[in-house]
C-alpha atoms as a PDB file:
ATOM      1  CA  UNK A   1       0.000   0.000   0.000  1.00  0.00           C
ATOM      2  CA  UNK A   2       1.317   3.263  -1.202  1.00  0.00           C
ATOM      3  CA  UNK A   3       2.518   5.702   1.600  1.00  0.00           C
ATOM      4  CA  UNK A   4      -0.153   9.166   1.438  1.00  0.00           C
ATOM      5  CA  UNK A   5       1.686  11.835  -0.246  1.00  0.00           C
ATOM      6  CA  UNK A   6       2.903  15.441   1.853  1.00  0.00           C
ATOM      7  CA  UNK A   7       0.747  17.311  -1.093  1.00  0.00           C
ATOM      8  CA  UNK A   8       2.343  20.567  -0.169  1.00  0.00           C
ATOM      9  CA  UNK A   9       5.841  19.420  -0.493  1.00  0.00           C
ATOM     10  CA  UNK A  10       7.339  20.119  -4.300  1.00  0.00           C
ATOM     11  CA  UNK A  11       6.655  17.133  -6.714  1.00  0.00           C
ATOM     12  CA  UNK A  12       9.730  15.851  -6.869  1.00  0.00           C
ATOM     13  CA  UNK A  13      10.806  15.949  -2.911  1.00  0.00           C
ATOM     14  CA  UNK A  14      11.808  12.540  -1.754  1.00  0.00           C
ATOM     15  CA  UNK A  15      10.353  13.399   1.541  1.00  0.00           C
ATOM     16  CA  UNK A  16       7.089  14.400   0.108  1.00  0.00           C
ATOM     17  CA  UNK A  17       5.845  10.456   1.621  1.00  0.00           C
ATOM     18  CA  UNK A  18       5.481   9.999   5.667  1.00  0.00           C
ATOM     19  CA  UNK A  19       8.343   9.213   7.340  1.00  0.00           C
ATOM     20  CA  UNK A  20       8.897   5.151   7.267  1.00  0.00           C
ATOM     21  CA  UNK A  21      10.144   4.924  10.908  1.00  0.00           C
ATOM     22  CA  UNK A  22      10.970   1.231  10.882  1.00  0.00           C
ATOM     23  CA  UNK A  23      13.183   1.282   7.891  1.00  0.00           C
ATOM     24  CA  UNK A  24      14.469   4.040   9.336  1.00  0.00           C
ATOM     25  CA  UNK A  25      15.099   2.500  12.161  1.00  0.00           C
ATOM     26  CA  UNK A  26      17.168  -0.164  10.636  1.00  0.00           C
ATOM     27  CA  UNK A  27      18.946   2.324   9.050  1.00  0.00           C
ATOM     28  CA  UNK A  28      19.708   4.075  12.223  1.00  0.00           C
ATOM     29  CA  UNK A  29      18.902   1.794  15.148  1.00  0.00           C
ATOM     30  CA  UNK A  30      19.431   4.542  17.681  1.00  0.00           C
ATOM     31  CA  UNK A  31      16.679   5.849  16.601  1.00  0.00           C
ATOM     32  CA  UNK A  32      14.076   2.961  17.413  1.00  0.00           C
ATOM     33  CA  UNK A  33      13.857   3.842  21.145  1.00  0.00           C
ATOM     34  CA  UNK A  34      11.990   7.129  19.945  1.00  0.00           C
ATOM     35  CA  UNK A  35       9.301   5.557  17.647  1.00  0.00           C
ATOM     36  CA  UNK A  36       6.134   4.608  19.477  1.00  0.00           C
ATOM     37  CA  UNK A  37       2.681   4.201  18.450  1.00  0.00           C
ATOM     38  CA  UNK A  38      -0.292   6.902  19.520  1.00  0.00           C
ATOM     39  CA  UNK A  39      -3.258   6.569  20.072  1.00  0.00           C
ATOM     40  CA  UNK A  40      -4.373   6.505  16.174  1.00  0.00           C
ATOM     41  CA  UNK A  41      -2.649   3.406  15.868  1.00  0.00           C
ATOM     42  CA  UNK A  42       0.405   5.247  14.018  1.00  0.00           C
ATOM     43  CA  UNK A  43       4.009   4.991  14.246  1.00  0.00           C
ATOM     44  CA  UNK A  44       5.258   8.797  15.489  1.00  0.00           C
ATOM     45  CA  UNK A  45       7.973  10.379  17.455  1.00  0.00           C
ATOM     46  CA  UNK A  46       7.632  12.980  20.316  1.00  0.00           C
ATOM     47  CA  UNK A  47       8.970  15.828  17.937  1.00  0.00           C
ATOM     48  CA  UNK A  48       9.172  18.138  20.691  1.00  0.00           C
ATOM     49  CA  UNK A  49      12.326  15.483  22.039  1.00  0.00           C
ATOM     50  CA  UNK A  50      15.592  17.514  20.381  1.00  0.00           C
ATOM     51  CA  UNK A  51      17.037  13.959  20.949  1.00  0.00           C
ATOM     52  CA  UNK A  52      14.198  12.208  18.831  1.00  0.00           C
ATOM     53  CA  UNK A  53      14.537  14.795  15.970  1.00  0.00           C
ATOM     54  CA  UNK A  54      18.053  14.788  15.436  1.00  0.00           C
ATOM     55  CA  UNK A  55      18.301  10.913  15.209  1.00  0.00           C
ATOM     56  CA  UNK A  56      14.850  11.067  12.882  1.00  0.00           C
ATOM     57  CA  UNK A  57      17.090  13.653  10.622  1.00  0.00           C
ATOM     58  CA  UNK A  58      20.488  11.301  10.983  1.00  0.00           C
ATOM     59  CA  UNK A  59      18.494   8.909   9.231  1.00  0.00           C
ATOM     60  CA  UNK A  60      16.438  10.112   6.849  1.00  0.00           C
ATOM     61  CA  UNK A  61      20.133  11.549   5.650  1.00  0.00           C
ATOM     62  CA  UNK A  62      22.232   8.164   5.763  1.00  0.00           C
ATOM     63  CA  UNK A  63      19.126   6.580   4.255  1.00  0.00           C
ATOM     64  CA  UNK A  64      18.690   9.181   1.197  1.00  0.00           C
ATOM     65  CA  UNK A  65      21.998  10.398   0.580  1.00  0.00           C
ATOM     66  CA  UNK A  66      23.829   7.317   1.811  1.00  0.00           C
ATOM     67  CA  UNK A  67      25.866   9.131   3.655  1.00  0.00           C
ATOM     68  CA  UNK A  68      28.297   7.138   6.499  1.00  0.00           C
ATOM     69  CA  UNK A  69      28.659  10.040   8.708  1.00  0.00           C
ATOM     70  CA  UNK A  70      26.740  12.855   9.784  1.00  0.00           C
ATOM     71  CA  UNK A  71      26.068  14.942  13.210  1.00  0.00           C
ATOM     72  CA  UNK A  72      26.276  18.198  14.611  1.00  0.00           C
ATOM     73  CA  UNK A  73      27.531  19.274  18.213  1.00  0.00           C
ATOM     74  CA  UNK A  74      24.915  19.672  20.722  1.00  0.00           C
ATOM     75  CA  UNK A  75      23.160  22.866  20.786  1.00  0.00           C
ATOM     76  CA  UNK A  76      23.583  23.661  17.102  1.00  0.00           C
ATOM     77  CA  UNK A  77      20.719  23.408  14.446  1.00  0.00           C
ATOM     78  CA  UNK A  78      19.007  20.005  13.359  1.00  0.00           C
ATOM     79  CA  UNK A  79      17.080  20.788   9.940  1.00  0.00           C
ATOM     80  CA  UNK A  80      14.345  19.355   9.468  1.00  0.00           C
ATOM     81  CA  UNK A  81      15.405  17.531   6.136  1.00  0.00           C
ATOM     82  CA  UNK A  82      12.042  17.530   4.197  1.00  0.00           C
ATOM     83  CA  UNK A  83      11.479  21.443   4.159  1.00  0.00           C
ATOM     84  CA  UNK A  84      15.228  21.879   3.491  1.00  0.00           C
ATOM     85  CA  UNK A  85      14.700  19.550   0.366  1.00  0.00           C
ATOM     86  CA  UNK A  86      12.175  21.646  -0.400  1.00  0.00           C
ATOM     87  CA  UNK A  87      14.549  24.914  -1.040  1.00  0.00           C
ATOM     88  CA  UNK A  88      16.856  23.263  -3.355  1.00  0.00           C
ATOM     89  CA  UNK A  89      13.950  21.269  -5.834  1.00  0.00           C
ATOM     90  CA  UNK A  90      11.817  25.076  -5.930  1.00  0.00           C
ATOM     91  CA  UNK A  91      15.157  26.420  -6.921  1.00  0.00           C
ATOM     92  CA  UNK A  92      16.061  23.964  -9.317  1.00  0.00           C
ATOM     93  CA  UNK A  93      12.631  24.246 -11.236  1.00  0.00           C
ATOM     94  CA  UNK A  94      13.271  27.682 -11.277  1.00  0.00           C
ATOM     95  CA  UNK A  95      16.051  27.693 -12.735  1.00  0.00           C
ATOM     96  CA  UNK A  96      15.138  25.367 -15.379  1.00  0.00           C
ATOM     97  CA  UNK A  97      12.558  27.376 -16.115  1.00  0.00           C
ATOM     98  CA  UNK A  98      14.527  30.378 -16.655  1.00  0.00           C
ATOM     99  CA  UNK A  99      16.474  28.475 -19.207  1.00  0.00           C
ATOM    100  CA  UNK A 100      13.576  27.588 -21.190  1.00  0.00           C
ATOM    101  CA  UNK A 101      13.319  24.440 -19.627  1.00  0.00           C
ATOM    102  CA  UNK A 102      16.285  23.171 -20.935  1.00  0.00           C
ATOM    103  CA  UNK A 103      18.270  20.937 -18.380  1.00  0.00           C
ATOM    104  CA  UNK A 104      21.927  21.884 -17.577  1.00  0.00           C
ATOM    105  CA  UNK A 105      24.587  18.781 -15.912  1.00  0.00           C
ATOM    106  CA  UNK A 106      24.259  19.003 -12.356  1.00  0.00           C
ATOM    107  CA  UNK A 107      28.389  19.182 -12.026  1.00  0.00           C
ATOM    108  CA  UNK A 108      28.266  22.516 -14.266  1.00  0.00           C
ATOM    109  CA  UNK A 109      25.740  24.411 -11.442  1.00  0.00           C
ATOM    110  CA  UNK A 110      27.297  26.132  -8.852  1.00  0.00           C
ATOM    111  CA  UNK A 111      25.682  27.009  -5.951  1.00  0.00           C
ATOM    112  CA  UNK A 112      27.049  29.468  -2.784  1.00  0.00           C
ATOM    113  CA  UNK A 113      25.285  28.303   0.501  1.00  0.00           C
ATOM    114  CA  UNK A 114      25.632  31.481   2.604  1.00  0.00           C
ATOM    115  CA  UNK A 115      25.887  30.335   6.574  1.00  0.00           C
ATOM    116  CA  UNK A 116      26.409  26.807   5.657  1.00  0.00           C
ATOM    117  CA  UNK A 117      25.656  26.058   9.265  1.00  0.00           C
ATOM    118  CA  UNK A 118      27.234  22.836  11.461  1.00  0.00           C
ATOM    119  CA  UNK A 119      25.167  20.351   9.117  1.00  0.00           C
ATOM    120  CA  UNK A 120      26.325  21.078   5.800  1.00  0.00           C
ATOM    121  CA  UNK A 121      22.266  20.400   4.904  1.00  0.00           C
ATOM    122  CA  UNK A 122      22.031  22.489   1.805  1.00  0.00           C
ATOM    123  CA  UNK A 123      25.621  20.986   0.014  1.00  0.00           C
ATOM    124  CA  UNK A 124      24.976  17.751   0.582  1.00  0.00           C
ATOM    125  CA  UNK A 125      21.041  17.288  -0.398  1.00  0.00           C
ATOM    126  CA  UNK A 126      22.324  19.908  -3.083  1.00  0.00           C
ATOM    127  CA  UNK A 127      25.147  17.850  -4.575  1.00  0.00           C
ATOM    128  CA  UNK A 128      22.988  14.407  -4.077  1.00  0.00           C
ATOM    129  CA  UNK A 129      19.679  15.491  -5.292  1.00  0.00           C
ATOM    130  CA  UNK A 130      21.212  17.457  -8.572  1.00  0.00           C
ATOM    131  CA  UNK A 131      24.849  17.128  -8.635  1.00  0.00           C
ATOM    132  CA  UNK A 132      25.703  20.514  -8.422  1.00  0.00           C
ATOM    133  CA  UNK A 133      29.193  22.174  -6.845  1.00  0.00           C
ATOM    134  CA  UNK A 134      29.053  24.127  -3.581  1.00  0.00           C
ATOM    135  CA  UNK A 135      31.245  26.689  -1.889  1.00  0.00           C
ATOM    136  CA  UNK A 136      29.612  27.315   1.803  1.00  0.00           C
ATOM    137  CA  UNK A 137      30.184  29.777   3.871  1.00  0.00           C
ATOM    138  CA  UNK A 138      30.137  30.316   7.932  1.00  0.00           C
ATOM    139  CA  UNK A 139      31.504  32.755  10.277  1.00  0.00           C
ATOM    140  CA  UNK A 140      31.354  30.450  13.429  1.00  0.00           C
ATOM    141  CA  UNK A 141      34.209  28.107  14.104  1.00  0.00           C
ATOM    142  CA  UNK A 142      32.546  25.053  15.504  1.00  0.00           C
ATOM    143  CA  UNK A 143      29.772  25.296  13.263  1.00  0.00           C
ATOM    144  CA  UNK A 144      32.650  25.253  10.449  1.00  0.00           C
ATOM    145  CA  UNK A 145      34.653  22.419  11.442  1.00  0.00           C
ATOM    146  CA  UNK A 146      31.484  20.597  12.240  1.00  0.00           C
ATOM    147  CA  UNK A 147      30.254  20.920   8.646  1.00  0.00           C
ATOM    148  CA  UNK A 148      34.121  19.949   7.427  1.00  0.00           C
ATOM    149  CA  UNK A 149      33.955  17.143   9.759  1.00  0.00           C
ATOM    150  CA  UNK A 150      30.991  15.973   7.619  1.00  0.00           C
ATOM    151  CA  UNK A 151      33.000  16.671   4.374  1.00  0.00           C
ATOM    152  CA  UNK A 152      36.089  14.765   5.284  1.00  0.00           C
ATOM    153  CA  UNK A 153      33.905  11.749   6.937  1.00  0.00           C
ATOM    154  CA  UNK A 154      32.079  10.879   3.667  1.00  0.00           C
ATOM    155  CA  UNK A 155      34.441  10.865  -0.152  1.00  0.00           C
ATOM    156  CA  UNK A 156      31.478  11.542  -1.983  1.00  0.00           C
ATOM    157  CA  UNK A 157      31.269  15.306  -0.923  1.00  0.00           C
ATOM    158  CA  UNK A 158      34.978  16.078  -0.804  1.00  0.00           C
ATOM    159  CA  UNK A 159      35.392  17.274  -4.408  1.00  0.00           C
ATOM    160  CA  UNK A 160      31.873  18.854  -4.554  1.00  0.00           C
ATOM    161  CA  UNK A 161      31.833  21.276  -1.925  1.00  0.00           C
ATOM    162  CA  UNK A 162      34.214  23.963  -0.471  1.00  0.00           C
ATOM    163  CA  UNK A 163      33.800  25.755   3.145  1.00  0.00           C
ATOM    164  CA  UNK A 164      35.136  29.126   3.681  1.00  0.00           C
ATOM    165  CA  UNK A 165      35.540  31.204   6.980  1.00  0.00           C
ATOM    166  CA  UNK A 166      33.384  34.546   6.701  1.00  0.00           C
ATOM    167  CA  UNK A 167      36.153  36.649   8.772  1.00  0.00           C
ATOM    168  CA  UNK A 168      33.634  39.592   8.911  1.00  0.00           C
ATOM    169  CA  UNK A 169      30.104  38.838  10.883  1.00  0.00           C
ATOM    170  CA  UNK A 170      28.738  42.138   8.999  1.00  0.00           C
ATOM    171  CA  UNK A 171      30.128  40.729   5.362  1.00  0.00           C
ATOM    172  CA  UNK A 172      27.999  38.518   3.132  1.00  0.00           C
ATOM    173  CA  UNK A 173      29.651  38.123   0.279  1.00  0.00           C
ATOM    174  CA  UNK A 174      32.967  39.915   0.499  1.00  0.00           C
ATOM    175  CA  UNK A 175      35.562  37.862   1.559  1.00  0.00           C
ATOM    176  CA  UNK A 176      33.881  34.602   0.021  1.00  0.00           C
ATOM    177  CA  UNK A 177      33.149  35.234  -3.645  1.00  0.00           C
ATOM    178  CA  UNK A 178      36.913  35.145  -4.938  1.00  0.00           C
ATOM    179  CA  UNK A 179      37.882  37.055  -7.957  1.00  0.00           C
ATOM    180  CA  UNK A 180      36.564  35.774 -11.358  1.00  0.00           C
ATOM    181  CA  UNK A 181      34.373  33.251 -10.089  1.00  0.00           C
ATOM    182  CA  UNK A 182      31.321  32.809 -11.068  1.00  0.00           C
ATOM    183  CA  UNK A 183      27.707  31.128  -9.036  1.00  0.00           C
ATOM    184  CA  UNK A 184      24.966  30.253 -10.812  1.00  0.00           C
ATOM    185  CA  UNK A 185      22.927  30.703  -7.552  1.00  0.00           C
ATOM    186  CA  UNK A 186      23.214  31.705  -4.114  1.00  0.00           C
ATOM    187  CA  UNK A 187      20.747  30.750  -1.303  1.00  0.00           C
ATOM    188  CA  UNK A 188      20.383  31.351   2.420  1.00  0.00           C
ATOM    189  CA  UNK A 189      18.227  30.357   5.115  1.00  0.00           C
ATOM    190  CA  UNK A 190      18.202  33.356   7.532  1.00  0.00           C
ATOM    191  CA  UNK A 191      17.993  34.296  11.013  1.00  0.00           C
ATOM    192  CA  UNK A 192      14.632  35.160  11.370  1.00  0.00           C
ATOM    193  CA  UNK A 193      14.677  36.807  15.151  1.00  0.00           C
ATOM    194  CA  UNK A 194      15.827  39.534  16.519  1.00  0.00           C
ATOM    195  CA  UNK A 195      16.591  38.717  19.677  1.00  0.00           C
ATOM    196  CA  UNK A 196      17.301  35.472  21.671  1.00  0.00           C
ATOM    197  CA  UNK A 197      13.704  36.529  23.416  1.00  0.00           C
ATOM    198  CA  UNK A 198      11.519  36.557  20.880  1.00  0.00           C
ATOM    199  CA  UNK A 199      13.699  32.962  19.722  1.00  0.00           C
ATOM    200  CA  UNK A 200      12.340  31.680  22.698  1.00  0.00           C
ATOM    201  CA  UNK A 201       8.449  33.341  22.056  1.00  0.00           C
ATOM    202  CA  UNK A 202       8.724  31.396  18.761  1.00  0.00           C
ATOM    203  CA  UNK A 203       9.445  27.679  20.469  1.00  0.00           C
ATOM    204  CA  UNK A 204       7.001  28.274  23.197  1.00  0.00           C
ATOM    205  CA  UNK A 205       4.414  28.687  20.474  1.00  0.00           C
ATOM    206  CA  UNK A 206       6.338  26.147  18.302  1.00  0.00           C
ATOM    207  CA  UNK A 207       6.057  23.580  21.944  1.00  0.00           C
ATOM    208  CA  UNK A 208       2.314  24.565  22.301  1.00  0.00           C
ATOM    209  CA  UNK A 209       1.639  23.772  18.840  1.00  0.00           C
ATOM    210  CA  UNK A 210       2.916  20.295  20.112  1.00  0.00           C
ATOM    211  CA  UNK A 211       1.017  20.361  23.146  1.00  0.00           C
ATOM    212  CA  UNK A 212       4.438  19.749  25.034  1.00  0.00           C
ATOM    213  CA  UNK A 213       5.081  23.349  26.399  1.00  0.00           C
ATOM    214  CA  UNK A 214       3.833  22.976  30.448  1.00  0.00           C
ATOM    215  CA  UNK A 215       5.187  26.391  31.456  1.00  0.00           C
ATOM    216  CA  UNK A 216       9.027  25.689  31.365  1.00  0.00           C
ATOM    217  CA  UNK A 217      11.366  28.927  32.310  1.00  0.00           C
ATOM    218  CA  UNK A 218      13.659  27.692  29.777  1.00  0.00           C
ATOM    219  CA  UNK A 219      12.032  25.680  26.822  1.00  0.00           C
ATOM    220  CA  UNK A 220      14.274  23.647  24.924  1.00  0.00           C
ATOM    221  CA  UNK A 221      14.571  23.933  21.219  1.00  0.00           C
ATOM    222  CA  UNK A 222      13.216  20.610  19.488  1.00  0.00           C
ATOM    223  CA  UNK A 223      15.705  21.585  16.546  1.00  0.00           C
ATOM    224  CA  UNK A 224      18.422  23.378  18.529  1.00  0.00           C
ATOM    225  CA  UNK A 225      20.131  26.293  17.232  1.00  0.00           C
ATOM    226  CA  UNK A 226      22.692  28.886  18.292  1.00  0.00           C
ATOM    227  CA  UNK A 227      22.560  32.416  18.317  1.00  0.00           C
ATOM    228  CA  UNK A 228      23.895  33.256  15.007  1.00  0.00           C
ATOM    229  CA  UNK A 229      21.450  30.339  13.804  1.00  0.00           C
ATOM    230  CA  UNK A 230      18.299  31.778  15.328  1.00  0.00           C
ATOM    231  CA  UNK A 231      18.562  35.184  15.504  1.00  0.00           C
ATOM    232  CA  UNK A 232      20.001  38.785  14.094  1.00  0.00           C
ATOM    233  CA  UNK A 233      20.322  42.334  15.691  1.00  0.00           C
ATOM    234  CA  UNK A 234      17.197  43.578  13.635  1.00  0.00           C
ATOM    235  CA  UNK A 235      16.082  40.330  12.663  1.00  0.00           C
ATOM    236  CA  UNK A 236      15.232  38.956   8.960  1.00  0.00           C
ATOM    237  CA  UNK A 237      14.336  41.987   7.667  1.00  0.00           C
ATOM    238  CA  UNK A 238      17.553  43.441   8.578  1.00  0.00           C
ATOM    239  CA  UNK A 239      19.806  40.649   7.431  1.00  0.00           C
ATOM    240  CA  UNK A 240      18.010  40.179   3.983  1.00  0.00           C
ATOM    241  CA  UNK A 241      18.145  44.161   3.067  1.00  0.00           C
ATOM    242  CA  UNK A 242      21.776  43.850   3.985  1.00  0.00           C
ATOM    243  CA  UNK A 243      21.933  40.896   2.075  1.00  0.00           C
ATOM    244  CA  UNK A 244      20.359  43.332  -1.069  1.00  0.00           C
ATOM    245  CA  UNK A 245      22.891  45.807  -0.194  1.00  0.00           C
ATOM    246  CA  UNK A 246      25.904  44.123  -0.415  1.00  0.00           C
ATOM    247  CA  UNK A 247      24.285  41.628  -3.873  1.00  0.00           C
ATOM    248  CA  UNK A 248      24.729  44.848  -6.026  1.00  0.00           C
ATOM    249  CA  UNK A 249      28.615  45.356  -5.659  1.00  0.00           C
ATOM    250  CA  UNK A 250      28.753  41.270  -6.933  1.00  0.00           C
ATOM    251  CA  UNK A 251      26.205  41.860  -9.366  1.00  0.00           C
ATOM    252  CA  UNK A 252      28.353  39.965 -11.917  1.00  0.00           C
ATOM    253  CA  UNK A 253      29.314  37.286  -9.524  1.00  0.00           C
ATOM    254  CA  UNK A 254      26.047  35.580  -9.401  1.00  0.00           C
ATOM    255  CA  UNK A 255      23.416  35.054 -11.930  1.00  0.00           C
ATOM    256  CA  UNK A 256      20.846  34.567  -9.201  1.00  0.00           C
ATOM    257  CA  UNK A 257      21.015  35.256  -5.458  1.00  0.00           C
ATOM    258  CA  UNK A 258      17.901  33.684  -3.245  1.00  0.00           C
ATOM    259  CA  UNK A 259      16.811  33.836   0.428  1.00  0.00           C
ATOM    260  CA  UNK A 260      14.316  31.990   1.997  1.00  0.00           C
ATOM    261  CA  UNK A 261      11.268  34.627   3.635  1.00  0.00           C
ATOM    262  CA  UNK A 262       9.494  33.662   6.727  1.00  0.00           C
ATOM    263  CA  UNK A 263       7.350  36.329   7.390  1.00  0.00           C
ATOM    264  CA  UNK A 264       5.438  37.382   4.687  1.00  0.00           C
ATOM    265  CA  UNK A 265       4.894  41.297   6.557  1.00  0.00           C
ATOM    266  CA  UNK A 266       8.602  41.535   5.276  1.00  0.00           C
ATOM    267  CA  UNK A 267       7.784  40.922   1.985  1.00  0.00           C
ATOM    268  CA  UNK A 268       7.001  44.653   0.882  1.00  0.00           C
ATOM    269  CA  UNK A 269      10.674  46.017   2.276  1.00  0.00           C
ATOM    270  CA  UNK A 270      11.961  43.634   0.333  1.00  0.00           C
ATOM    271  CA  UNK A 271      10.873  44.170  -2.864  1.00  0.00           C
ATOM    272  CA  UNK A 272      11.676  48.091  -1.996  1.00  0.00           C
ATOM    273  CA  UNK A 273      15.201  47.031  -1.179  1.00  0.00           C
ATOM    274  CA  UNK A 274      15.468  44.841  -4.574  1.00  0.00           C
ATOM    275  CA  UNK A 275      14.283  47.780  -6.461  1.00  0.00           C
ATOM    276  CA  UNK A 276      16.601  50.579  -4.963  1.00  0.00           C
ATOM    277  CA  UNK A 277      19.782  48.599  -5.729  1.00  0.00           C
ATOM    278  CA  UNK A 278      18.792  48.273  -9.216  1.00  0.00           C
ATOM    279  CA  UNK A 279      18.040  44.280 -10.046  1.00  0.00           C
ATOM    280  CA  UNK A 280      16.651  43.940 -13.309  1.00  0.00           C
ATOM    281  CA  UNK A 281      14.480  40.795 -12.655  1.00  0.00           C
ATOM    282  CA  UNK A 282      12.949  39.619  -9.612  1.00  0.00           C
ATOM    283  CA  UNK A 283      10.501  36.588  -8.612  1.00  0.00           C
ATOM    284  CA  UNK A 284       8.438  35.101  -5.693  1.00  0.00           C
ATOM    285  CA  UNK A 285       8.733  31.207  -4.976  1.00  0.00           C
ATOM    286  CA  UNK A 286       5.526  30.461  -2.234  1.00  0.00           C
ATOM    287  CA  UNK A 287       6.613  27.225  -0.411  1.00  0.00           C
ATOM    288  CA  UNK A 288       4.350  25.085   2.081  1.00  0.00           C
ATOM    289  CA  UNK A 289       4.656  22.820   4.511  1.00  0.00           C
ATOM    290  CA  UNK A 290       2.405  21.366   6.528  1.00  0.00           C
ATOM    291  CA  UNK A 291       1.261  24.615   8.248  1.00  0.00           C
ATOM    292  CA  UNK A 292       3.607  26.502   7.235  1.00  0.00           C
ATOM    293  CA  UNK A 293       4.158  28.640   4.903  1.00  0.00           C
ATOM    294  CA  UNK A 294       7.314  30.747   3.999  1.00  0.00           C
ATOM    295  CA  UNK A 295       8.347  31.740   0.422  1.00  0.00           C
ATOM    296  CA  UNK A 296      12.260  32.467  -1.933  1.00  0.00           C
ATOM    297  CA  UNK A 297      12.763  35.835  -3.207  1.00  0.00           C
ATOM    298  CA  UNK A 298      15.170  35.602  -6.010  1.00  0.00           C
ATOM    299  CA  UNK A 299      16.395  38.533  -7.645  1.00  0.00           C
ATOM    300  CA  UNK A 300      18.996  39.206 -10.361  1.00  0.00           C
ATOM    301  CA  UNK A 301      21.202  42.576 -11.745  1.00  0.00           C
ATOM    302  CA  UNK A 302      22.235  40.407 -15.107  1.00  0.00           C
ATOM    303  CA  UNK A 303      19.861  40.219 -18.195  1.00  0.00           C
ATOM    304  CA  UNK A 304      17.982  37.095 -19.096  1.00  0.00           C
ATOM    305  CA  UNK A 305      19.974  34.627 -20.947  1.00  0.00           C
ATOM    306  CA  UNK A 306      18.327  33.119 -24.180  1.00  0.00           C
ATOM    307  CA  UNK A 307      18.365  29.395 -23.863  1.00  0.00           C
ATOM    308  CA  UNK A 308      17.042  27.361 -27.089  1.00  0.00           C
ATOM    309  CA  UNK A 309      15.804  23.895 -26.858  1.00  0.00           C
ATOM    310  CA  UNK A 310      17.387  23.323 -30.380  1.00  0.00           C
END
């Protein structure tokens, strides 16, 4: 019997099924202690347990990507695989659409993963879903060596993808893009909070949501995450305009840079932003997942290339 499709997933998502949690579990066996059955009669995890979600996300990876190591300190941000998936196949239709539809060899796409974070999660689904090359960036030293680790612990990602220290926490692109090179895409995932306060607002509501939250003083993150993860001194808005800012003076470095949106209230600012440093094209991905809904603004200073099917 066919496992019921995640409808609001992208097509092509391998996670776009529910989660198998006894193949996963002989995938990963540390993960079987989690998996229990409620009272629907359904296998399920307590998603509010960081402990549960990190092994659930350990093996969906090792299982997908065959990967033969991956983890992440404690503390530090556990993806949840699925909607991270989800980035990289709305990005990849859209570029294919931009060229006409006309596919390109995964190997000659390069991507730049700005704050590539300790799990390396957009490279690697990146490179294993669609081949393409990655240079990732991160200006926090565990959370680099962390995502080497990963690198250096599995040969298949070694020659696809490249870390490089951000020396400069205010710097988004200078001091990464080198001379002469070239990306046909650049994506981020950014800190959507301002402050590690309203962080902690967000996975109280996150915990209720789960019926978990029973008035904790300190509630623990199901997915983790550190400061420079969670949160920014003016929060998404802030980083993203910056983001627009600093785009313009490597307007010939990349054809297309993209950042995920969580709040759709930001939306108009952005567009302003877009328009002020002088992109010539600009687009709106919507994304949703389960409840949630977020959305990638791309934008672009280069003209359209003419791509012909024959």
């Amino acid at each position: 019997m066919p496992t019921p499709q995640k409808s609001s997933l992208h097509p092509q998502n391998p996670f776009n099924t529910r989660y198998e949690l006894e193949n996963l579990s002989e995938v990963l066996p540390e993960l079987k202690p989690f998996v229990f059955v409620n009272q629907y009669g359904n296998q399920t995890l307590d998603f509010a347990d960081p402990k549960a979600v990190k092994a659930l996300n350990k093996a969906l990876l090792l299982k997908h990507y065959d990967l033969k190591y991956w983890d992440i300190p404690d503390g530090y941000l556990c993806p949840p695989i699925p909607g991270r998936a989800d980035y990289l196949f709305h990005i990849n239709s859209f570029l294919q659409k931009k060229r006409n539809g006309v596919k390109i060899k995964g190997d000659m796409v390069n991507c730049l993963d700005i704050g590539t974070g300790a799990s390396c999660i957009y490279p690697i689904i990146g490179h294993k879903e669609f081949g393409w090359k990655f240079v990732g960036s991160e200006f926090e030293f565990k959370a680099l060596n962390s995502a080497q680790n990963i690198i250096n612990n599995n040969a298949s990602l070694k020659e696809a993808i490249e870390l490089r220290v951000q020396q400069k926490s205010k710097d988004i692109f200078k001091g990464i893009i080198k001379k002469h090179e070239f990306y046909d895409v650049s994506i981020c995932n950014p800190p959507f909070h301002a402050s590690a306060e309203e962080a902690e607002k967000g996975t109280i509501r996150k915990l209720k949501n789960l019926k978990q939250y029973k008035g904790e003083k300190k509630p623990i993150l199901n997915f983790g995450g550190k400061s420079n993860e969670l949160w920014y001194e003016g929060g998404e808005l802030k980083f993203i305009t910056n983001m627009v800012v600093q785009s313009k003076y490597f307007s010939h470095s990349v054809r297309w840079f993209t950042t995920l949106v969580s709040k759709e209230f930001n939306l108009k600012k952005i567009y302003e932003a877009i328009k002020q440093a002088g992109a010539k094209d600009m687009e709106t991905i919507e994304m949703v997942h389960g409840n949630k809904k977020s959305r990638i603004v791309a934008w672009t200073f280069l003209v359209p290339v003419k791509v012909s099917k024959g």
